[in-house]
Protein backbone atom coordinates (compact mmCIF):
# COMPACT_ATOMS: atom_id res chain seq x y z
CA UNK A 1 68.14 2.95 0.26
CA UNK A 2 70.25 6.41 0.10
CA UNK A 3 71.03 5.96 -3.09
CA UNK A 4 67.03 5.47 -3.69
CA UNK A 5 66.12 8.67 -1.54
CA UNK A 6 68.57 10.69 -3.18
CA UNK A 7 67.22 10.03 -6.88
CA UNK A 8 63.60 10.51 -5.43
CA UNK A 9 64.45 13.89 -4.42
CA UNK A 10 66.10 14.67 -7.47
CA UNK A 11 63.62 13.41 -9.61
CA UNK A 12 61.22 15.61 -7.55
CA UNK A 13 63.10 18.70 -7.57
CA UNK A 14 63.27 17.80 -11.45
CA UNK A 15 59.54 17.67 -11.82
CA UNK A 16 58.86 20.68 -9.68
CA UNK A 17 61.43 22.41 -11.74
CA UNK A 18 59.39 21.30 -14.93
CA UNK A 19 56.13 23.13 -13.13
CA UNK A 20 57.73 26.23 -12.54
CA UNK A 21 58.89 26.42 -15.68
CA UNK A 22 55.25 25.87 -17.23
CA UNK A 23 53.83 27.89 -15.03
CA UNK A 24 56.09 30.89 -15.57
CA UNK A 25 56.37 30.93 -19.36
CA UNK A 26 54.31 33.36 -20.55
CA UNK A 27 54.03 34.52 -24.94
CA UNK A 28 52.27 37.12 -26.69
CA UNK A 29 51.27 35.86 -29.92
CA UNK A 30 49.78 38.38 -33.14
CA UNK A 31 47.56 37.87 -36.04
CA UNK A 32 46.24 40.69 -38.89
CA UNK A 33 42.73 39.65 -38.67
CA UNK A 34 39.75 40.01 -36.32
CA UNK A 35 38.26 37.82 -33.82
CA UNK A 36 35.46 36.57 -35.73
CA UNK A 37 37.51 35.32 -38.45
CA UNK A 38 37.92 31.37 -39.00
CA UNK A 39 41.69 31.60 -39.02
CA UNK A 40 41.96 33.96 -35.67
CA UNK A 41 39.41 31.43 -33.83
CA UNK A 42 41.65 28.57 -34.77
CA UNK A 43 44.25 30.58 -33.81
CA UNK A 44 42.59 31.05 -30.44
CA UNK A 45 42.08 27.21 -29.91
CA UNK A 46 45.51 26.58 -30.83
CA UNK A 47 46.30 28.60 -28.48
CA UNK A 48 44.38 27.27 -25.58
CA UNK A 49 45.51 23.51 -26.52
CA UNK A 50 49.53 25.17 -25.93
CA UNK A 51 48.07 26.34 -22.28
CA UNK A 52 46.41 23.18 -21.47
CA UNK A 53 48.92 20.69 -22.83
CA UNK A 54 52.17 22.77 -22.26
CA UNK A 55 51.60 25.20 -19.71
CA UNK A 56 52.34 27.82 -21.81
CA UNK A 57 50.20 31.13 -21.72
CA UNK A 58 50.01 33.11 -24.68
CA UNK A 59 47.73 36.61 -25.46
CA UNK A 60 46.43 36.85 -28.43
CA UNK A 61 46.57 40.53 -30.13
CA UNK A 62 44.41 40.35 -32.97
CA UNK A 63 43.52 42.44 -35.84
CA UNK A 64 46.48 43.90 -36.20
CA UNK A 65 46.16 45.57 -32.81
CA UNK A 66 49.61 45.20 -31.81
CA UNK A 67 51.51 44.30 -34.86
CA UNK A 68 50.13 45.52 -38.47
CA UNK A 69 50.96 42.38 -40.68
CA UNK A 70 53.91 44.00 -42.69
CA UNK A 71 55.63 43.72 -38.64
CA UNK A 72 54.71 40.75 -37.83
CA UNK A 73 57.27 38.71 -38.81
CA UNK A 74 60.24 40.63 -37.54
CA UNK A 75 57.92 41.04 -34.29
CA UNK A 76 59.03 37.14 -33.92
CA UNK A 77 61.97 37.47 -34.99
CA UNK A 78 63.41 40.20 -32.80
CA UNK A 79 60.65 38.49 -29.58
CA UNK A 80 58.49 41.27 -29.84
CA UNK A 81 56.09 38.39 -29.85
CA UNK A 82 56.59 34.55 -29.79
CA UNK A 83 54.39 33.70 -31.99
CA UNK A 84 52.67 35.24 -35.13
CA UNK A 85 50.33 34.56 -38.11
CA UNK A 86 50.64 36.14 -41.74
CA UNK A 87 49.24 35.47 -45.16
CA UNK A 88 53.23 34.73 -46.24
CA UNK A 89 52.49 35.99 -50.00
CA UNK A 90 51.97 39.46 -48.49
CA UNK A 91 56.28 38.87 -47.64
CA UNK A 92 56.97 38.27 -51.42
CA UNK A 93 58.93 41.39 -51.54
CA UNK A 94 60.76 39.62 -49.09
CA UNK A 95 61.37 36.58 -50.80
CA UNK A 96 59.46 35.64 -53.87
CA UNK A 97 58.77 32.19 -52.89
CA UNK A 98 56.39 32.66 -50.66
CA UNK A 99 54.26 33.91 -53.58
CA UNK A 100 53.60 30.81 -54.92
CA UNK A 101 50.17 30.47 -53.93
CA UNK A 102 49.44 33.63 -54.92
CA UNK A 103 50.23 33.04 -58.82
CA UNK A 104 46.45 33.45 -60.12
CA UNK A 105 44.32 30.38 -61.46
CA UNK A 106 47.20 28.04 -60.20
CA UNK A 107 45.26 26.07 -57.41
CA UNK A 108 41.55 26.71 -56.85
CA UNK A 109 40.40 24.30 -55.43
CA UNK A 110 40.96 22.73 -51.91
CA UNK A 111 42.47 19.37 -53.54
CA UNK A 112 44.69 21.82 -55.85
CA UNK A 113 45.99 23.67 -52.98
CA UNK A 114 46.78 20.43 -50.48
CA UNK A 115 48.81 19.19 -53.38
CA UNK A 116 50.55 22.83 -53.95
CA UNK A 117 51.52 23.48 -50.15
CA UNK A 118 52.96 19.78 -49.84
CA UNK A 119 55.23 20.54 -52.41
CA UNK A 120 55.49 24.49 -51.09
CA UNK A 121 56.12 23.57 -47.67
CA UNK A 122 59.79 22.42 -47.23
CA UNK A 123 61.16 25.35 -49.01
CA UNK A 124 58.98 27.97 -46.75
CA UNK A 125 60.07 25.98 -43.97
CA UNK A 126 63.95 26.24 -45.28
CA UNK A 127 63.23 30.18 -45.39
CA UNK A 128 61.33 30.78 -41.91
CA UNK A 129 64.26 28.65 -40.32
CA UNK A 130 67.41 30.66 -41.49
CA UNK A 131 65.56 33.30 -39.74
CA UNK A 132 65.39 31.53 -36.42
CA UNK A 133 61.70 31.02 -37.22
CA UNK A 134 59.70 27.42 -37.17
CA UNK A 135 56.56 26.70 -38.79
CA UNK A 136 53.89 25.54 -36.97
CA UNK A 137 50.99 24.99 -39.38
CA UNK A 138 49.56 26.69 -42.71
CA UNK A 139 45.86 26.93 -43.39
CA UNK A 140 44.73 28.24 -46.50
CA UNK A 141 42.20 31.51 -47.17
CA UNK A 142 38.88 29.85 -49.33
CA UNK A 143 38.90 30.77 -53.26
CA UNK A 144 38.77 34.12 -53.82
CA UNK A 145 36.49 36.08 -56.10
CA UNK A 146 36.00 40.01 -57.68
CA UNK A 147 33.91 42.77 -55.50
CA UNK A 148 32.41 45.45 -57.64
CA UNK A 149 29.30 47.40 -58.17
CA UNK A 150 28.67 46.37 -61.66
CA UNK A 151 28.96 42.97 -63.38
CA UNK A 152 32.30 42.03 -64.92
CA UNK A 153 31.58 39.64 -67.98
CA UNK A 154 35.45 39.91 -69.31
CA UNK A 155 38.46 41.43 -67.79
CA UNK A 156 37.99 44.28 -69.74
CA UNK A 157 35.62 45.22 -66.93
CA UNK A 158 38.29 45.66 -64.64
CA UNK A 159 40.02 48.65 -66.79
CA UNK A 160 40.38 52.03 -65.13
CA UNK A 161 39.43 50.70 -62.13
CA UNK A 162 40.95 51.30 -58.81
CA UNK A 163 41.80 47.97 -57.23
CA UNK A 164 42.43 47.33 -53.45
CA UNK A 165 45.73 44.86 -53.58
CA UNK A 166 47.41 42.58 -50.84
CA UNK A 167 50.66 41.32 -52.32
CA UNK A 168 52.85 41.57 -55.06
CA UNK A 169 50.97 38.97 -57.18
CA UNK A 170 47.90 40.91 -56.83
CA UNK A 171 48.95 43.94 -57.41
CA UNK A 172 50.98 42.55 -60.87
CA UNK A 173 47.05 41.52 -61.68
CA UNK A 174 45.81 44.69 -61.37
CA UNK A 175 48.46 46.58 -63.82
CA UNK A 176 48.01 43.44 -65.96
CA UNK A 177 43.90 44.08 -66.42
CA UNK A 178 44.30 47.65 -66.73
CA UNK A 179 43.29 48.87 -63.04
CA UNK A 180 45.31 50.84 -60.74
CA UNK A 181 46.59 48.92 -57.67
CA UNK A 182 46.61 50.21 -54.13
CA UNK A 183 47.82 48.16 -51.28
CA UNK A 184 45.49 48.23 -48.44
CA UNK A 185 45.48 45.77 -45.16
CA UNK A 186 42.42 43.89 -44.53
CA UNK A 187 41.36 46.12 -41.23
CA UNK A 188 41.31 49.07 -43.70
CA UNK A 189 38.88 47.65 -46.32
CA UNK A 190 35.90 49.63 -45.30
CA UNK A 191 37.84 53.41 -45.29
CA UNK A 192 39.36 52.79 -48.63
CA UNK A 193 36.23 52.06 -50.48
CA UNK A 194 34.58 54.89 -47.87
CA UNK A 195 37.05 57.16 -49.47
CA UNK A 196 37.01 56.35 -53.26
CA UNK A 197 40.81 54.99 -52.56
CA UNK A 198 39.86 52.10 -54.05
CA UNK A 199 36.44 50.55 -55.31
CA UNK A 200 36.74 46.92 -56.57
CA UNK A 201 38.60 44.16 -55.04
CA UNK A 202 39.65 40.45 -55.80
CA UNK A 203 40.13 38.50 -52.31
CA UNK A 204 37.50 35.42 -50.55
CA UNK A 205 34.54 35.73 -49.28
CA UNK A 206 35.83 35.14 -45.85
CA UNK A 207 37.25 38.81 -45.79
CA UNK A 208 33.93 40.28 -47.71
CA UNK A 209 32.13 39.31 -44.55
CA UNK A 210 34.90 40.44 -42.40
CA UNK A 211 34.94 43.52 -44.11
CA UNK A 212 31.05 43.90 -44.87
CA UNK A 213 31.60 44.14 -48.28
CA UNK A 214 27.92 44.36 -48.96
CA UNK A 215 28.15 48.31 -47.45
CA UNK A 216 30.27 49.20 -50.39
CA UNK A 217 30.22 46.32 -53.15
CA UNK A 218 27.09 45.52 -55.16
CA UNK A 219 28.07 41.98 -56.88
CA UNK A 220 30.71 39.00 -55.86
CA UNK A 221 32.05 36.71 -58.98
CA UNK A 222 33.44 34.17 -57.88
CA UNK A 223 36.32 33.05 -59.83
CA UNK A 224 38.84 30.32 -57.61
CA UNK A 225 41.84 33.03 -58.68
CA UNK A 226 44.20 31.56 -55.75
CA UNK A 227 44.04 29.29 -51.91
CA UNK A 228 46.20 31.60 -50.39
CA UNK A 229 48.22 30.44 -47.30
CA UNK A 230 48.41 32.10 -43.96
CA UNK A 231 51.47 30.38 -42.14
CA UNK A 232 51.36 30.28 -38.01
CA UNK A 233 54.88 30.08 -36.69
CA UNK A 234 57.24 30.59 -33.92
CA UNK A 235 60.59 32.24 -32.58
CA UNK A 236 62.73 29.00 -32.52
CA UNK A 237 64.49 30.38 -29.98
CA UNK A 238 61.52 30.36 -27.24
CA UNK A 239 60.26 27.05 -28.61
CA UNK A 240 63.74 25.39 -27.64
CA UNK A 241 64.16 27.01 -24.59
CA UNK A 242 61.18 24.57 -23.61
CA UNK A 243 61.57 20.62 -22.07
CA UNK A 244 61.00 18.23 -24.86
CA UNK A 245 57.69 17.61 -24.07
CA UNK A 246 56.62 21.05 -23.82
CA UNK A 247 57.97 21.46 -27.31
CA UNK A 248 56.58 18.21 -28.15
CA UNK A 249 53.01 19.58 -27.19
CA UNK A 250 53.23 22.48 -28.74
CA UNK A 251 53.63 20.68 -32.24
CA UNK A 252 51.27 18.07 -31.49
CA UNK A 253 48.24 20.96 -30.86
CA UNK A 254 49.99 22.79 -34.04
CA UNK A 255 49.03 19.37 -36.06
CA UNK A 256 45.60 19.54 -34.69
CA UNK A 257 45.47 23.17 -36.08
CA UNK A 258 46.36 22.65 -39.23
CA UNK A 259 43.99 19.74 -39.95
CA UNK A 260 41.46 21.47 -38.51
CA UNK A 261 42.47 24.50 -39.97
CA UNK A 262 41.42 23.22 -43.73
CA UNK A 263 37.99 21.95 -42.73
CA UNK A 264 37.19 25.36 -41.49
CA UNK A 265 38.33 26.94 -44.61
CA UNK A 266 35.85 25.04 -47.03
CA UNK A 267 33.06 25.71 -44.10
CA UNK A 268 33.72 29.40 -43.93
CA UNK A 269 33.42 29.66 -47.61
CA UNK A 270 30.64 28.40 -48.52
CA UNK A 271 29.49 30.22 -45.14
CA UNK A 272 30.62 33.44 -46.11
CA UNK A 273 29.00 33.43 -49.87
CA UNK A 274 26.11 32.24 -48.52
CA UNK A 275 26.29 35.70 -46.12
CA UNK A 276 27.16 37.78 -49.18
CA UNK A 277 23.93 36.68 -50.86
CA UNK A 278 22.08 37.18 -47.95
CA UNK A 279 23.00 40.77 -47.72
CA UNK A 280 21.64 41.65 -50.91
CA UNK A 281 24.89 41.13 -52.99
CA UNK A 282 24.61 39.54 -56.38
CA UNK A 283 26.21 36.28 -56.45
CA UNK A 284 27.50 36.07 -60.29
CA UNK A 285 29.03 32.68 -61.52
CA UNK A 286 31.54 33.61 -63.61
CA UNK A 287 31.86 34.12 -67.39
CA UNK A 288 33.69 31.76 -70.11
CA UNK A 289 35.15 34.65 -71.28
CA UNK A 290 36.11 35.89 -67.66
CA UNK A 291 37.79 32.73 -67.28
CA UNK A 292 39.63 32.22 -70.36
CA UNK A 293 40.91 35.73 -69.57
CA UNK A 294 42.24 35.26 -65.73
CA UNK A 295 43.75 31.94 -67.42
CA UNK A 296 45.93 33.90 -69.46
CA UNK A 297 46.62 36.49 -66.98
CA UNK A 298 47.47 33.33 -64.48
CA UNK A 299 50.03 32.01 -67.20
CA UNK A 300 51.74 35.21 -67.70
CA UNK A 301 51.95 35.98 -64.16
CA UNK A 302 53.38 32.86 -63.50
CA UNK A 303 56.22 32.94 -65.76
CA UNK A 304 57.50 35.91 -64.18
CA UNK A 305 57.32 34.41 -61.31
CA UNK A 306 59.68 31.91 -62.23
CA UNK A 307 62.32 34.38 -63.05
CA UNK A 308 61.90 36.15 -59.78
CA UNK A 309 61.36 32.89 -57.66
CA UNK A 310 64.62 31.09 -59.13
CA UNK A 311 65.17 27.58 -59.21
CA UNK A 312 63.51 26.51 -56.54
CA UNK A 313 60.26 28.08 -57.54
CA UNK A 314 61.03 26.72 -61.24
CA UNK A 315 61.42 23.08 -59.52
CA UNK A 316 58.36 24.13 -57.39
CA UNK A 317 56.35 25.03 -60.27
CA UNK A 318 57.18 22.15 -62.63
CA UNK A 319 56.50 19.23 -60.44
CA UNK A 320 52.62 21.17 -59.40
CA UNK A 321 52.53 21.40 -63.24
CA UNK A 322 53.79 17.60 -63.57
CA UNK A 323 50.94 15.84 -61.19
């Protein structure tokens, strides 16, 4: 009967230890974009599962207001925040891997880019954790398509222009079609074509909306160009400092995310389109000749990639390539 007492009391103190702990831990998680966007929202409910399901509280900074997205990243990695989201081909100067989404024409469609991040994954996963970082989920950006204020029939279009970039691959497009590149974050959009920094862009619809595209940008082209991925993830170090079933939780409402993640993506672009139009921008399918064009752009772009990327981006690439 002692014995009996005594493990009830440890197994209680056990248990009540467990509560504190849940109800003392307490993140701040970042994202880049703002609160109506599909990715922050599932973001937000990701969020609230980790609070309901693993006691964990977490405030959400979002639109870059705490950490720009070229500092998110370290931000986890040095605990600035627990937990961040970034499109990860905006860290290509970082590592040239995470690019691969980003090579142009590559994957298009949502079917194209499943098939790309499955074989994508384990090798971003291989980076983020020699930087005492752990993936949580990846949910791709809808197809992307050219903003300008005058049709664009050929790439020739796009010469002399002044192009608003978001990543290496990007801006290599831009200096490959004759335009000058000019890196500018998505919360900046609306100054740099308010200023003449920049006046045509290539990125989805989602961030047209986001941005209001129609205030500055006459006609939208849509031309697939790339899925790119944004990647949620986590300082490993606070996610093992957990009980097992607190981590367990946590990756059980990151699965949730990511599945529901995708769905959203082909909803918000068709969504977003659909709200270009409706603002009085031209919706333009694109040309044969456009398309032959980015094609050839795509392959060039990705064969430099390859050199940069190594061989894991060469094995990457060839068994995409290889079905």
């Amino acid at each position: 009967m002692a014995f009996t007492r005594r493990a009830a009391l440890a197994a209680t103190a056990t248990l009540a230890s467990f509560a504190s702990a849940r109800a003392q831990t307490r993140w701040q998680a970042a994202c880049a974009y703002p609160d109506g966007n599909f990715h922050t929202r599932n973001l937000r409910s990701f969020l609230d599962e980790v609070a309901q399901a693993a006691g964990v509280q977490v405030q959400l900074h979002s639109n870059g207001a705490l950490l720009p997205m070229p500092q998110i990243k370290r931000g986890v990695q040095t605990g600035q925040v627990q937990i961040g989201e970034i499109l990860v081909s905006a860290y290509g100067n970082e590592d040239p891997f995470f690019e691969i989404d980003s090579i142009p024409q590559l994957a298009t469609s949502t079917e194209q880019a499943r098939k790309l991040r499955t074989l994508a994954k384990p090798y971003v996963e291989a980076r983020f954790a020699r930087q005492g970082l752990t993936v949580l989920y990846e949910v791709p950006w809808p197809p992307s398509g050219l903003y300008t204020n005058l049709p664009v029939p050929t790439l020739e279009t796009l010469r002399g222009s002044r192009m608003r970039t978001f990543n290496v691959m990007t801006n290599r497009f831009a200096t490959l079609v004759g335009a000058t590149p000019t890196l500018v974050q998505a919360a900046e959009i609306p100054q740099a074509f308010a200023t003449g920094v920049v006046n045509v862009m290539v990125t989805s619809a989602q961030t047209g909306v986001d941005s209001q595209a129609w205030d500055f940008c006459k006609t939208f082209t849509p031309i697939g160009f790339t899925r790119t991925m944004n990647t949620v993830f986590i300082q490993r170090r606070a996610l093992e400092a957990l009980p097992a079933a607190q981590q367990a939780a946590i990756r059980e409402a990151a699965s949730r995310a990511e599945a529901r993640g995708w769905m959203a993506a082909d909803e918000a672009g068709a969504a977003a389109q659909a709200m270009l139009g409706s603002r009085g921008m031209t919706i333009a399918p694109p040309s044969a000749e456009l398309l032959a064009g980015l094609a050839t752009v795509g392959n060039t772009i990705a064969e430099e990639w390859v050199g940069r990327a190594g061989e894991d981006g060469r094995k990457a690439l060839a068994a995409y390539r290889a079905g």
